[in-house]
Protein backbone atom coordinates (compact mmCIF):
# COMPACT_ATOMS: atom_id res chain seq x y z
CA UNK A 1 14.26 -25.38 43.27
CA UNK A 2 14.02 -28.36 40.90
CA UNK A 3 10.66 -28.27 39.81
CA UNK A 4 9.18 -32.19 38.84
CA UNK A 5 5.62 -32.21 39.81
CA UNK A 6 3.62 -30.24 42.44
CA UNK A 7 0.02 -30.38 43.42
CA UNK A 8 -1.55 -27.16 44.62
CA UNK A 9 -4.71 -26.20 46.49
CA UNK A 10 -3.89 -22.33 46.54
CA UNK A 11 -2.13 -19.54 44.66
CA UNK A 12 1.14 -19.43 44.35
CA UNK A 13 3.38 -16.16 43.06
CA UNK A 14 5.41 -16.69 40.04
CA UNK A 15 7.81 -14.47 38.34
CA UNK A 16 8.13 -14.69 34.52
CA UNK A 17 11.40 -13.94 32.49
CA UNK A 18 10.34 -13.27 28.90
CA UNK A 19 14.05 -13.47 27.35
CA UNK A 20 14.62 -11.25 23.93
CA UNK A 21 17.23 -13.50 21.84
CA UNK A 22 17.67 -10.62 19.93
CA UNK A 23 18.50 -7.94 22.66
CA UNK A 24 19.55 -10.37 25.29
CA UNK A 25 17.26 -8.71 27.99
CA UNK A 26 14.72 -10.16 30.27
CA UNK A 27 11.19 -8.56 31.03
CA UNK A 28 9.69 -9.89 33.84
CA UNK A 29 6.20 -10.36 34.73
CA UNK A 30 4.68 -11.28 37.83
CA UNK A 31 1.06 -12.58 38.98
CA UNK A 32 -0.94 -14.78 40.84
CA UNK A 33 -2.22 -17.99 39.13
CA UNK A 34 -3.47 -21.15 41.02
CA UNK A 35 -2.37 -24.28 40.02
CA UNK A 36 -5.10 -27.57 40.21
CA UNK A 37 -4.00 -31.05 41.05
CA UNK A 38 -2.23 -31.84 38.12
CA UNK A 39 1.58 -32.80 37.55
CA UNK A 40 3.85 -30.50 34.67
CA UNK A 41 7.12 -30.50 33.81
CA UNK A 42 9.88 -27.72 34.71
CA UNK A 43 10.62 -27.42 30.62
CA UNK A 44 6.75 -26.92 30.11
CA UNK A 45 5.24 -23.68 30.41
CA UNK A 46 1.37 -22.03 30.70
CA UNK A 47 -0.14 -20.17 27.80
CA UNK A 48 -2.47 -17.15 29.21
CA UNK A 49 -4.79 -14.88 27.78
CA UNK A 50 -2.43 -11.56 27.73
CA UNK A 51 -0.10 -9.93 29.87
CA UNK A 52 -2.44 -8.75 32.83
CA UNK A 53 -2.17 -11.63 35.33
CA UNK A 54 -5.70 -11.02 36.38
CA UNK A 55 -6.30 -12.57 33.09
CA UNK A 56 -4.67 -15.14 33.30
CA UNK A 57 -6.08 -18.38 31.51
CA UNK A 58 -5.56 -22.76 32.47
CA UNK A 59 -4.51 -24.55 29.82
CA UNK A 60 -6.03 -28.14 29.60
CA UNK A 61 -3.61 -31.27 29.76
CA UNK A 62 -3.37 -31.93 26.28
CA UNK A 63 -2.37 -28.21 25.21
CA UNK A 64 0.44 -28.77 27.65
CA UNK A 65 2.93 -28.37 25.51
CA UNK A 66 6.41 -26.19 24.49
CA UNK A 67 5.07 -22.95 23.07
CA UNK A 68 4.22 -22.44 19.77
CA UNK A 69 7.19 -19.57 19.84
CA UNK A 70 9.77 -21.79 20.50
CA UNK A 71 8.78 -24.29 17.92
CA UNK A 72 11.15 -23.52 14.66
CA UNK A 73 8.47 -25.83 12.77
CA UNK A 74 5.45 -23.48 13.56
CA UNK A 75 7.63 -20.26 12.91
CA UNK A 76 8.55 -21.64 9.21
CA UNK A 77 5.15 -22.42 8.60
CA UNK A 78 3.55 -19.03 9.81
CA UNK A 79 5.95 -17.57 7.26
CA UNK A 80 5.18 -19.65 4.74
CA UNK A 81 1.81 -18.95 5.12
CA UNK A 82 2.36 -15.38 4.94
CA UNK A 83 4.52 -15.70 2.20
CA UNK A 84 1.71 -18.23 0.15
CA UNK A 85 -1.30 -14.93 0.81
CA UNK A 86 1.22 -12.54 -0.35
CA UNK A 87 1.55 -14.51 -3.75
CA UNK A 88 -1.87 -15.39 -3.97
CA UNK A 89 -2.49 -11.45 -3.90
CA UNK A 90 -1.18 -11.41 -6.63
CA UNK A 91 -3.78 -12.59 -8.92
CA UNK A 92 -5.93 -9.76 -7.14
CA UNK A 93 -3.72 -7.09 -8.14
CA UNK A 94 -4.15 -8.13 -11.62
CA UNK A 95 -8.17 -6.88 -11.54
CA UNK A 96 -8.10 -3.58 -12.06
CA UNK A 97 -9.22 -1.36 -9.04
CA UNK A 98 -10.34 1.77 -10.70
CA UNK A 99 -13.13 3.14 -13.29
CA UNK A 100 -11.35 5.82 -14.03
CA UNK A 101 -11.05 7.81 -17.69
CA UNK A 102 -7.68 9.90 -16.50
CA UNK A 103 -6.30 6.38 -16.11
CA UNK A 104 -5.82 6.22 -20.12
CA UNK A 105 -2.99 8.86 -19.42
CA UNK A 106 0.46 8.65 -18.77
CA UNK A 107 1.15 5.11 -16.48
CA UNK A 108 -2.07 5.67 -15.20
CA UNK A 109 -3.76 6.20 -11.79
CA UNK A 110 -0.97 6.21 -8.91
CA UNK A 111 -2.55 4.11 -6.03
CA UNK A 112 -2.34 4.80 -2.42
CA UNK A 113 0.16 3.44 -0.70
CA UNK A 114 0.67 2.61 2.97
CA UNK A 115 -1.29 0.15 5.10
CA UNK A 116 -4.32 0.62 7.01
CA UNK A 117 -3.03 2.84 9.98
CA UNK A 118 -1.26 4.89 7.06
CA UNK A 119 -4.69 5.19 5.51
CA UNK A 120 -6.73 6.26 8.40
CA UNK A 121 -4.25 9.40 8.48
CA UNK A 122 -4.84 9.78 4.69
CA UNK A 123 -1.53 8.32 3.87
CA UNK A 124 1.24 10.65 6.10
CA UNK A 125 4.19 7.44 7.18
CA UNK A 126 7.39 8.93 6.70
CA UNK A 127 7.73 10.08 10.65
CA UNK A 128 6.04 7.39 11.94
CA UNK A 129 7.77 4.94 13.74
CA UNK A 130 5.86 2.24 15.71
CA UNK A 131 7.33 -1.39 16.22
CA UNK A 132 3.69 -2.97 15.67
CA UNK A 133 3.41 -2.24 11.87
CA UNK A 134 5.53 -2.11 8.91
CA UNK A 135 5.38 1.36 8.08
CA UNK A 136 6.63 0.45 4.20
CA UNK A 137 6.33 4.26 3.23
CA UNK A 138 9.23 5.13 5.13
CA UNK A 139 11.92 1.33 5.01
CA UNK A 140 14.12 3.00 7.99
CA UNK A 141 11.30 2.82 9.94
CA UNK A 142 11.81 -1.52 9.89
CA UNK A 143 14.26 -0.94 12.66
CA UNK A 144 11.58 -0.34 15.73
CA UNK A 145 9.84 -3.79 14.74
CA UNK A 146 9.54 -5.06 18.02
CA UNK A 147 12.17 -7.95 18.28
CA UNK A 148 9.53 -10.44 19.86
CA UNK A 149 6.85 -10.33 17.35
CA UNK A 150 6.39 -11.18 13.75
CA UNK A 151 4.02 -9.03 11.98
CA UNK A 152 1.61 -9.63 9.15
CA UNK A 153 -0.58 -7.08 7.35
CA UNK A 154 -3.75 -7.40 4.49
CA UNK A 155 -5.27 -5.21 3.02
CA UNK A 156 -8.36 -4.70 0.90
CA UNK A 157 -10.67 -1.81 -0.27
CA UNK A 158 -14.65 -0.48 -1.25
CA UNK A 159 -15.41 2.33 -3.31
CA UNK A 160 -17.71 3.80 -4.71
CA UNK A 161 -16.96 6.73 -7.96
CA UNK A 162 -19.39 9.17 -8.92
CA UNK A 163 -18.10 11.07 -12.35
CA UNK A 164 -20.19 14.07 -13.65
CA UNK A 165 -19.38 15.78 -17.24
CA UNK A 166 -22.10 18.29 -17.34
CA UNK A 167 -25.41 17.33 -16.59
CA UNK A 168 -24.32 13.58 -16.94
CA UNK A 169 -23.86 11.57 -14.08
CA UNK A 170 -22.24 7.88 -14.02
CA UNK A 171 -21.61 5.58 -10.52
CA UNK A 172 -19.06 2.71 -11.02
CA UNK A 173 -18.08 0.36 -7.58
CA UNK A 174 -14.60 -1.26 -7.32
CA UNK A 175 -13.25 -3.70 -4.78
CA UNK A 176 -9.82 -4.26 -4.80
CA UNK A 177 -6.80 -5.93 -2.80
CA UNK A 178 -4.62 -3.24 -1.48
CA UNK A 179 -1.16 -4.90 -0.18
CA UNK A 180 0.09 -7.45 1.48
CA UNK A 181 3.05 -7.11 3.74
CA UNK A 182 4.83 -8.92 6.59
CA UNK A 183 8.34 -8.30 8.66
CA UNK A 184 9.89 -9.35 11.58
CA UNK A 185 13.10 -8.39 13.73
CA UNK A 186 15.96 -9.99 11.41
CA UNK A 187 18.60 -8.94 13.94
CA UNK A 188 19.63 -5.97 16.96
CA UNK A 189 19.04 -2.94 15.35
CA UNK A 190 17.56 -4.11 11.92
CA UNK A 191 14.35 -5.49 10.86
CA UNK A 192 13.33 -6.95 7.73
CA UNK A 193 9.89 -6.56 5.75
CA UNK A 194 8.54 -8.09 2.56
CA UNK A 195 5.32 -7.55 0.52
CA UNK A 196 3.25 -6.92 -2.86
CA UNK A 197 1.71 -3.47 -3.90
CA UNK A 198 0.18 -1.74 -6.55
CA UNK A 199 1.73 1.05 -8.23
CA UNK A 200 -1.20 2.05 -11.17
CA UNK A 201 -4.33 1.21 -12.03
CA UNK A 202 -5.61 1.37 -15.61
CA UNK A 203 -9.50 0.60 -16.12
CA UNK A 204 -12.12 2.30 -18.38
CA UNK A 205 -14.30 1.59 -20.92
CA UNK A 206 -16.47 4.56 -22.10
CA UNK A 207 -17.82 5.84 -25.86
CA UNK A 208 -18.62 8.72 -27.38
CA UNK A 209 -20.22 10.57 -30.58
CA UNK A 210 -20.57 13.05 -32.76
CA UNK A 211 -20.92 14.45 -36.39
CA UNK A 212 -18.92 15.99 -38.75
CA UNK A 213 -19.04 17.96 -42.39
CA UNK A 214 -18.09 16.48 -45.25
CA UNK A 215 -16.95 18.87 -47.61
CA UNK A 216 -17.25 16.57 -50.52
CA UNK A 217 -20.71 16.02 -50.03
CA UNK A 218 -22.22 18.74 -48.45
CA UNK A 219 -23.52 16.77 -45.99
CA UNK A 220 -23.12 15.63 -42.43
CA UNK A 221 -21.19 11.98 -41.08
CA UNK A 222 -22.09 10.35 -37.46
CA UNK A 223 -19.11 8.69 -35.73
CA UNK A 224 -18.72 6.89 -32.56
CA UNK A 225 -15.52 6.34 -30.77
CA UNK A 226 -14.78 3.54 -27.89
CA UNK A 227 -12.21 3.31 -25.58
CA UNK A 228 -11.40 1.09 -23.41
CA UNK A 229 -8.08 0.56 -21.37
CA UNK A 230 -6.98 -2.49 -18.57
CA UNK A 231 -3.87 -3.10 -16.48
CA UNK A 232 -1.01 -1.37 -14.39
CA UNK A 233 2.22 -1.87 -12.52
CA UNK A 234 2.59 -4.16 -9.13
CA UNK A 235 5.63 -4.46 -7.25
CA UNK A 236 6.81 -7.11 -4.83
CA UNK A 237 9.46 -6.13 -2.59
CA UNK A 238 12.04 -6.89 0.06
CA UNK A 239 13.36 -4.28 2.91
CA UNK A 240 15.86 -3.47 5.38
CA UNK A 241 15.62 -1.02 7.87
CA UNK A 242 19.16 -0.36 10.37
CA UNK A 243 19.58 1.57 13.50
CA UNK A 244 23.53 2.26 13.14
CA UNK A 245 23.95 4.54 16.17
CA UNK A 246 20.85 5.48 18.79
CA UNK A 247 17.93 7.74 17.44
CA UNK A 248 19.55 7.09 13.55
CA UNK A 249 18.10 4.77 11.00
CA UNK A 250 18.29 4.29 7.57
CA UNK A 251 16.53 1.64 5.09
CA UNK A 252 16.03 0.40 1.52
CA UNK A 253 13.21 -1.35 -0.07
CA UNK A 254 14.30 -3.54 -3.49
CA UNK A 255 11.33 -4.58 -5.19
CA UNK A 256 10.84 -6.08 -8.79
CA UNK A 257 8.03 -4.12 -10.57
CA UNK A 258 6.29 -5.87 -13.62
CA UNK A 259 3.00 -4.98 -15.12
CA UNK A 260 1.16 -4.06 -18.70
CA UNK A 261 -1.15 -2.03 -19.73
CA UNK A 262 -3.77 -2.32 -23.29
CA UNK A 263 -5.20 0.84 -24.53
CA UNK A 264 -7.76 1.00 -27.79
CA UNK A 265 -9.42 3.48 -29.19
CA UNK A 266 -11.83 2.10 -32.34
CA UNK A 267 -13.66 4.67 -34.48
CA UNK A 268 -16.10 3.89 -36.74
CA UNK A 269 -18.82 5.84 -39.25
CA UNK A 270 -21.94 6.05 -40.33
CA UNK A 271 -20.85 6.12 -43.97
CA UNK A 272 -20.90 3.02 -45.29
CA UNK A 273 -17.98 4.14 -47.40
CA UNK A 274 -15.61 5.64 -44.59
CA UNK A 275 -12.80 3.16 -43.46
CA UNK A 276 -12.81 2.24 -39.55
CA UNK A 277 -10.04 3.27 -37.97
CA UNK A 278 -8.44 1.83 -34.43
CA UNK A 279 -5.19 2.52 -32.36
CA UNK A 280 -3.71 -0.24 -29.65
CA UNK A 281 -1.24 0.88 -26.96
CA UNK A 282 0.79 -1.37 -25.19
CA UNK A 283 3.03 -2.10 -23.35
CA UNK A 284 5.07 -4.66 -20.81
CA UNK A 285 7.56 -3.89 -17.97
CA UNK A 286 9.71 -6.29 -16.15
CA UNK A 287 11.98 -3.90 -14.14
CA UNK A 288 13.17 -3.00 -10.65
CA UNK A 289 12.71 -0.08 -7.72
CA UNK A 290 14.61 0.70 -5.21
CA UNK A 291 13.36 3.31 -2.32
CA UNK A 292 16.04 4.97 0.52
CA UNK A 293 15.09 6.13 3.15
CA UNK A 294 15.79 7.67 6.96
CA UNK A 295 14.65 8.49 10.14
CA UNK A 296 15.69 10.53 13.18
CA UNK A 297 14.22 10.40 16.66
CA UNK A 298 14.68 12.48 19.54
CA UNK A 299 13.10 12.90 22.81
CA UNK A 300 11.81 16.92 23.47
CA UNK A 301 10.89 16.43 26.38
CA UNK A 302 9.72 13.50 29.04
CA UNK A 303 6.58 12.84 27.15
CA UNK A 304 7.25 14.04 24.21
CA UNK A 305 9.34 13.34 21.25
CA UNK A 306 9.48 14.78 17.36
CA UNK A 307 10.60 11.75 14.61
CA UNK A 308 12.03 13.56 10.97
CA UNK A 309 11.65 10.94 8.09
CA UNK A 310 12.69 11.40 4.32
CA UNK A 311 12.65 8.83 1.16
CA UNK A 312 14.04 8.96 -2.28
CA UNK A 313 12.65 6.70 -5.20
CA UNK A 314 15.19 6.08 -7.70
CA UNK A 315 14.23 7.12 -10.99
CA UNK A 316 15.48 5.40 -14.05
CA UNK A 317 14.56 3.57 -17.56
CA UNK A 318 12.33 0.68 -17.52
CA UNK A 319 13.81 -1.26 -20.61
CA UNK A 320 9.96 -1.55 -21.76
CA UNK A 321 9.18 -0.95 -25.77
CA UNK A 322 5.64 0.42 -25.85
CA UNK A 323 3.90 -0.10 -29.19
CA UNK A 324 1.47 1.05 -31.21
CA UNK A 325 -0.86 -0.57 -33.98
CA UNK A 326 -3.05 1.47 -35.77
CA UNK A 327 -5.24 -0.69 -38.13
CA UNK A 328 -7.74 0.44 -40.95
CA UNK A 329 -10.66 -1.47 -42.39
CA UNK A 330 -12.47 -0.98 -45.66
CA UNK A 331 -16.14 -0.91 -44.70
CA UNK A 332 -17.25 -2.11 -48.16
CA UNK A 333 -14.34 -4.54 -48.94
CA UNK A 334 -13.07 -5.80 -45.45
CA UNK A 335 -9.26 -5.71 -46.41
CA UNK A 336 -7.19 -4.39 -43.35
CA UNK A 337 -4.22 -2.39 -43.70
CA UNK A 338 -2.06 -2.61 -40.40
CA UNK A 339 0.40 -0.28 -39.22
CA UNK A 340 2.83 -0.85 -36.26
CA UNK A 341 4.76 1.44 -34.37
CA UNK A 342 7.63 0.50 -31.37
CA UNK A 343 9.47 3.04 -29.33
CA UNK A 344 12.39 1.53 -27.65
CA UNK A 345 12.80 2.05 -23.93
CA UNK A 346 10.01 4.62 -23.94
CA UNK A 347 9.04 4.41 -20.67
CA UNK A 348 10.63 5.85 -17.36
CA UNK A 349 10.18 6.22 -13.35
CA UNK A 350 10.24 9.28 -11.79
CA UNK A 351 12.95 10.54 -9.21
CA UNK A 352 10.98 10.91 -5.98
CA UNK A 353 11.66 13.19 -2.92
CA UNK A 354 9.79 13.33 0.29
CA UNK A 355 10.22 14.38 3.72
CA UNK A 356 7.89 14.16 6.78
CA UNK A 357 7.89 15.45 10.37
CA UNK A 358 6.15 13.38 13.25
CA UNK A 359 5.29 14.31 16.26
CA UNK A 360 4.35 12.04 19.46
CA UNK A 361 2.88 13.00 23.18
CA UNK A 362 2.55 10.63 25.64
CA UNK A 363 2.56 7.31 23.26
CA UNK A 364 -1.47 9.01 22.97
CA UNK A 365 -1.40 11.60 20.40
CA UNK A 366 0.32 11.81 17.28
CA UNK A 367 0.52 14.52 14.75
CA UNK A 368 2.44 13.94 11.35
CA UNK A 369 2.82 15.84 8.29
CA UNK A 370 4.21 14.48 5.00
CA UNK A 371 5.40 16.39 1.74
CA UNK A 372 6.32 14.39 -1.36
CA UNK A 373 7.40 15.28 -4.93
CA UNK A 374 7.68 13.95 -8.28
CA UNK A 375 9.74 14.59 -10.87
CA UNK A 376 7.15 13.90 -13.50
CA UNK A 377 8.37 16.48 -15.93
CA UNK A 378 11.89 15.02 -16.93
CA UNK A 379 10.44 11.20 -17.49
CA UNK A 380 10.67 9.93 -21.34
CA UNK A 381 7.29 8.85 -22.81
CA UNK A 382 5.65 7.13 -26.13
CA UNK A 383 4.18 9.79 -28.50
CA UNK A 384 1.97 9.85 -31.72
CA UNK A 385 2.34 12.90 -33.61
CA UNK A 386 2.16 13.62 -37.53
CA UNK A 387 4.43 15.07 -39.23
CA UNK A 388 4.76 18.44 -41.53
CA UNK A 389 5.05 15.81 -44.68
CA UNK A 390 1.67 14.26 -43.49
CA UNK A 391 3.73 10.31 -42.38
CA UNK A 392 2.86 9.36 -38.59
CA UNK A 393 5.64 8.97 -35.73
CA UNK A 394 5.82 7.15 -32.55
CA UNK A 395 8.57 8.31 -30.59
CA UNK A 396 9.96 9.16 -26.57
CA UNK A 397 9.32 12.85 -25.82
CA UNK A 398 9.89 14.79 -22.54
CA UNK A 399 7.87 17.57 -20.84
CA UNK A 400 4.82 15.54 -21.40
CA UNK A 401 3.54 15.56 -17.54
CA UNK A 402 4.23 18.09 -14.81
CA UNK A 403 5.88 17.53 -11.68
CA UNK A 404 4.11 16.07 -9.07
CA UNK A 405 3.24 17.46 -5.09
CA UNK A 406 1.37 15.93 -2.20
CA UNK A 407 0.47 17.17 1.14
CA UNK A 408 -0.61 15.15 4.03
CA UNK A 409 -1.28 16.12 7.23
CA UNK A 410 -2.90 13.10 9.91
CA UNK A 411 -3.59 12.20 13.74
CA UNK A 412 -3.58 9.27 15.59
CA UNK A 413 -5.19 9.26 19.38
CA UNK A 414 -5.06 6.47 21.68
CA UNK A 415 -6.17 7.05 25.57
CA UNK A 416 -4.14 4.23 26.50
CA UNK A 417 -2.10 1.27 23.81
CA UNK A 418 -1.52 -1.05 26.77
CA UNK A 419 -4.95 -0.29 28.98
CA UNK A 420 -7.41 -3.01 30.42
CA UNK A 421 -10.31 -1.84 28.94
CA UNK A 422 -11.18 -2.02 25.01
CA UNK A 423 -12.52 1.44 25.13
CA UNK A 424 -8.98 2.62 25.97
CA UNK A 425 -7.54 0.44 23.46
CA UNK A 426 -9.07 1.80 20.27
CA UNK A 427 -7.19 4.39 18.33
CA UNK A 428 -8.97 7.37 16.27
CA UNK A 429 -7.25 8.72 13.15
CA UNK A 430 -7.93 11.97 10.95
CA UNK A 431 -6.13 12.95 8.10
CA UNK A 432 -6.94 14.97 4.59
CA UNK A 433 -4.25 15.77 1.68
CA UNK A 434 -4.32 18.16 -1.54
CA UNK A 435 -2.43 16.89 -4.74
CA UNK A 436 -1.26 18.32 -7.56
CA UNK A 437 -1.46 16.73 -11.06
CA UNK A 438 1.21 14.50 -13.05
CA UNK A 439 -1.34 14.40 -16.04
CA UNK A 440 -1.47 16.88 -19.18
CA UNK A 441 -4.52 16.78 -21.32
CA UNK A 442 -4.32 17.90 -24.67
CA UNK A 443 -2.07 20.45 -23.15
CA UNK A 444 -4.29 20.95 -20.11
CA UNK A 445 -3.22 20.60 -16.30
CA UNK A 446 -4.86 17.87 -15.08
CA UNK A 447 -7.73 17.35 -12.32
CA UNK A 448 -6.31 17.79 -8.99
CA UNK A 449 -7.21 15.58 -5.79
CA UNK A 450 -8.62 16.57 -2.62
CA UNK A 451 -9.33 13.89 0.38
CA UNK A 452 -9.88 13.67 3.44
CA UNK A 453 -10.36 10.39 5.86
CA UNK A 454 -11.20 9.37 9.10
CA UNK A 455 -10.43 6.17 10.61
CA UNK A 456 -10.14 3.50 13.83
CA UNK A 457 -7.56 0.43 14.78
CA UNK A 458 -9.30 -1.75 16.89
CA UNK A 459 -7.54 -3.93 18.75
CA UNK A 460 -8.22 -7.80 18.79
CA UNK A 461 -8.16 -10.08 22.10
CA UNK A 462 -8.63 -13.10 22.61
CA UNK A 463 -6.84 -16.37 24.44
CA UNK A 464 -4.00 -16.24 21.75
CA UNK A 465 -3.26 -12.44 20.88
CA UNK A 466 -4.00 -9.39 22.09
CA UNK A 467 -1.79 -7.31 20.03
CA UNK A 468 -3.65 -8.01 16.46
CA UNK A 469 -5.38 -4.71 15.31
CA UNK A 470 -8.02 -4.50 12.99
CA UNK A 471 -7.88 -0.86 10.84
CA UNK A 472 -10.74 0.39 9.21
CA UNK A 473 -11.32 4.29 7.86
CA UNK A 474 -13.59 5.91 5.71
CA UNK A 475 -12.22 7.95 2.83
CA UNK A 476 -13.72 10.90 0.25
CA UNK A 477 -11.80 12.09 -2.87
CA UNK A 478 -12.82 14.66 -5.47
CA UNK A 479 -11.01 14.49 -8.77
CA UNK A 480 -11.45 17.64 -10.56
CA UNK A 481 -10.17 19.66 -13.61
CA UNK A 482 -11.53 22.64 -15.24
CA UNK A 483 -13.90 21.57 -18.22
CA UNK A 484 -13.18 18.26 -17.39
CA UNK A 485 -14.89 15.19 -15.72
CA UNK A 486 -15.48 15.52 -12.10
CA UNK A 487 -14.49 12.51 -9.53
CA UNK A 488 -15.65 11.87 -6.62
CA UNK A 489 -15.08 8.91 -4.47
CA UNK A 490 -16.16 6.88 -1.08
CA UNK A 491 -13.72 4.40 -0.19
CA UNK A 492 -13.57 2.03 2.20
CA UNK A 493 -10.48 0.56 3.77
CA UNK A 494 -10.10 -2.60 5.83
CA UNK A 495 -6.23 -3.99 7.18
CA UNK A 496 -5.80 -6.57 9.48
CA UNK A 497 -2.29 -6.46 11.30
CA UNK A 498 -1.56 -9.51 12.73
CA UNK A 499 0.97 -9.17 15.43
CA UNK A 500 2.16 -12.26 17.65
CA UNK A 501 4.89 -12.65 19.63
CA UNK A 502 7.26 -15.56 18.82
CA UNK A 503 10.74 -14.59 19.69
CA UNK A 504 10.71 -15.49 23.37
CA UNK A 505 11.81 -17.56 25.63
CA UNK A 506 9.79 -18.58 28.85
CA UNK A 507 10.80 -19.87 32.23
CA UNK A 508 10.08 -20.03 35.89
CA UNK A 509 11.56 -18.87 38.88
């Protein structure tokens, strides 16, 4: 029937192909809708409020229009847009999101990473495989992005650190950008994803005091040291993830990683005669990472099915030269006496192994359990040691850090993804993790990390979307060392997934 104009009193039935350019399959929808007394054209179509035709929603006459999917215009701009908040994260990244003393060690404090459904589980991604988020912990996983929807996640977080040395207790409150990530299906079988993370955090600023003997004297000298420390590594990246043959996926993420990172430590006396004494770290990297991984899913049962991931994070040089300045002021004089240090390519990644096992029921629960490890121990580092002869060094040693292990284990429930009511809509996540230190301090393990979270993605309707989630979860960590300072955290996380469908084409039968 050659559709030109029609003018209707009472409902008519429709059938809807939604055609996947990508797959070249139709899904069909049918409904009841009632047209009113108004002419359209056959190439026009009606925007409604989702997919359940009960909900269907008129469109005035000036909205009718061709779809905002099929415009090429509107799809460059939306990822532009994306695009544009990804680099303006960048700036965010630079503020340092932590408080943190142990962050004047080694690269400094590893951030979290995954997004905010990653986070409600306490971080466990690896197995997971959904095609409404870009799972970047796991890059095979880009492979189930659903081919009709482009997908855009942003991420932010609250804290709130408690440290206790003692009988002293400190607070200190953060707020930091977390990621910012987008993807979309590039082609059958592979998807693409792009974004900017954090990798460390460096931020402290803390003093302290005490008195020593002068044996020259016979009496006693006050001192005070300050240190203070800002900066870290960010990474922006770009990722494939392919589905050669059914159930099998691999991926890669390529990202360029750049960063800094100022450390000082000034000491100074109460003798008016005593020279003050400070020591600058730094350093700047402009390098690269590149991340494998895989997946493999397979159905157990009718309702059930088990996903294994597993990642490796190449480890290599990162062509920085960390330096060191030590400089020495005469109290009564003021003349300076510098000394400068620079160890060439001191600094290296980590080789990084990790495997995780997921398990689905339904599409309602999920259980998934993550292990990672990293090879800490064999990295080259910056040291300052004196030698026999009395001259100072700076130079790359090894065995300076200890492999490092995390556990995660995390739930998802949903009563039903695709239900009418809200209620049914929401998902609840659980998750906790132990891990092990990277750190040595003055030859001492480091503090070790407990956490636990506990999370919900609720989904976002309206006339436009109804497959937008908004993820927010609660999270506690406790730093801790033996006769060391004790950490404990509150953190809040809040990601925003927006999810709309675009690649589509509409007609009427």
């Amino acid at each position: 029937m050659n559709l030109r104009w029609v003018s209707l009193i009472r409902p008519v039935m429709f059938r809807v192909h939604f055609r996947d350019k990508n797959r070249k399959t139709e899904r069909k929808r049918t409904g009841w809708v009632t047209f009113k007394t108004y002419g359209f054209n056959r190439q026009k179509t009606k925007r409604w409020q989702n997919d359940n035709p009960q909900n269907m929603k008129q469109t005035t006459a000036e909205s009718r229009q061709d779809p905002p999917i099929q415009n090429k215009n509107y799809k460059m701009k939306k990822i532009l847009s994306a695009l544009s908040l990804s680099i303006l994260t960048v700036s965010a990244f630079a503020q340092s999101g932590t408080n943190s003393p142990y962050s004047q060690y080694g690269l400094g404090v590893l951030t979290d990473q995954g997004n905010g459904i990653n986070r409600g589980m306490n971080g466990v991604g690896l197995g997971l495989r959904e095609g409404n988020q870009i799972n970047y912990l796991n890059p095979a996983s880009y492979s189930s992005v659903d081919s009709l929807t482009f997908i855009f996640d942003v991420g932010m977080s609250l804290q709130v650190t408690n440290f206790k040395e003692g009988n002293v207790k400190k607070n200190a409150n953060n707020a930091d950008f977390e990621y910012a990530v987008g993807g979309f299906r590039l082609m059958p079988r592979m998807g693409l994803a792009f974004g900017i993370l954090p990798y460390t955090n460096i931020g402290y600023s803390y003093q302290s005091s005490g008195v020593i003997d002068r044996d020259d004297t016979q009496s006693q000298t006050s001192y005070s040291n300050v240190y203070s420390g800002s900066g870290g590594l960010h990474q922006v990246f770009l990722g494939l993830g392919w589905e050669p043959v059914r159930n099998f996926s691999i991926g890669v993420n390529g990202g360029y990683l750049w960063g800094n990172s100022t450390r000082s430590v000034a000491t100074s006396y109460s003798d008016n005669y005593a020279n003050t004494l400070s020591k600058t770290y730094s350093y700047n990297v402009s390098s690269y990472k590149l991340d494998f991984g895989l997946q493999y899913s397979q159905k157990i049962s009718k309702k059930d099915r088990i996903t294994l991931g597993a990642t490796y994070g190449l480890g290599h040089n990162l062509n920085a030269d960390p330096a060191l300045d030590i400089v020495s002021v005469n109290s009564q004089t003021g003349v300076t006496d510098t000394t400068s240090f620079v160890s060439r390519n001191g600094i290296e990644l980590p080789n990084e192994f990790a495997v995780g096992l997921a398990y689905s029921h339904n599409g309602q629960l999920t259980l998934a359990f993550d292990y990672q490890m990293q090879q800490w121990s064999k990295v080259k580092y910056p040291k300052y040691s004196t030698g026999s002869n009395g001259s100072p060094s700076y130079h790359t040693a090894t065995n300076m850090f200890d492999d490092r292990q995390k556990f995660n284990l995390g739930a998802e429930y949903c009563r039903d993804k695709a239900g009418r009511s809200f209620s049914s809509r929401i998902r609840y996540r659980l998750g906790a993790s132990y891990t092990t230190p990277y750190l040595k301090i003055n030859g001492l393990e480091g503090p070790k990390e407990l956490s636990v979270s506990g999370g919900f993605g609720i989904p976002i309707i309206n006339g436009w979307n109804n497959r937008s989630i908004l993820n927010i979860s609660a999270q506690w960590v406790r730093s801790s060392a033996k006769d060391m300072i004790t950490e404990n955290t509150f953190r809040i996380n809040v990601g925003l997934t927006f999810n709309e469908r675009w690649f589509a084409k509409w007609k009427f039968d």
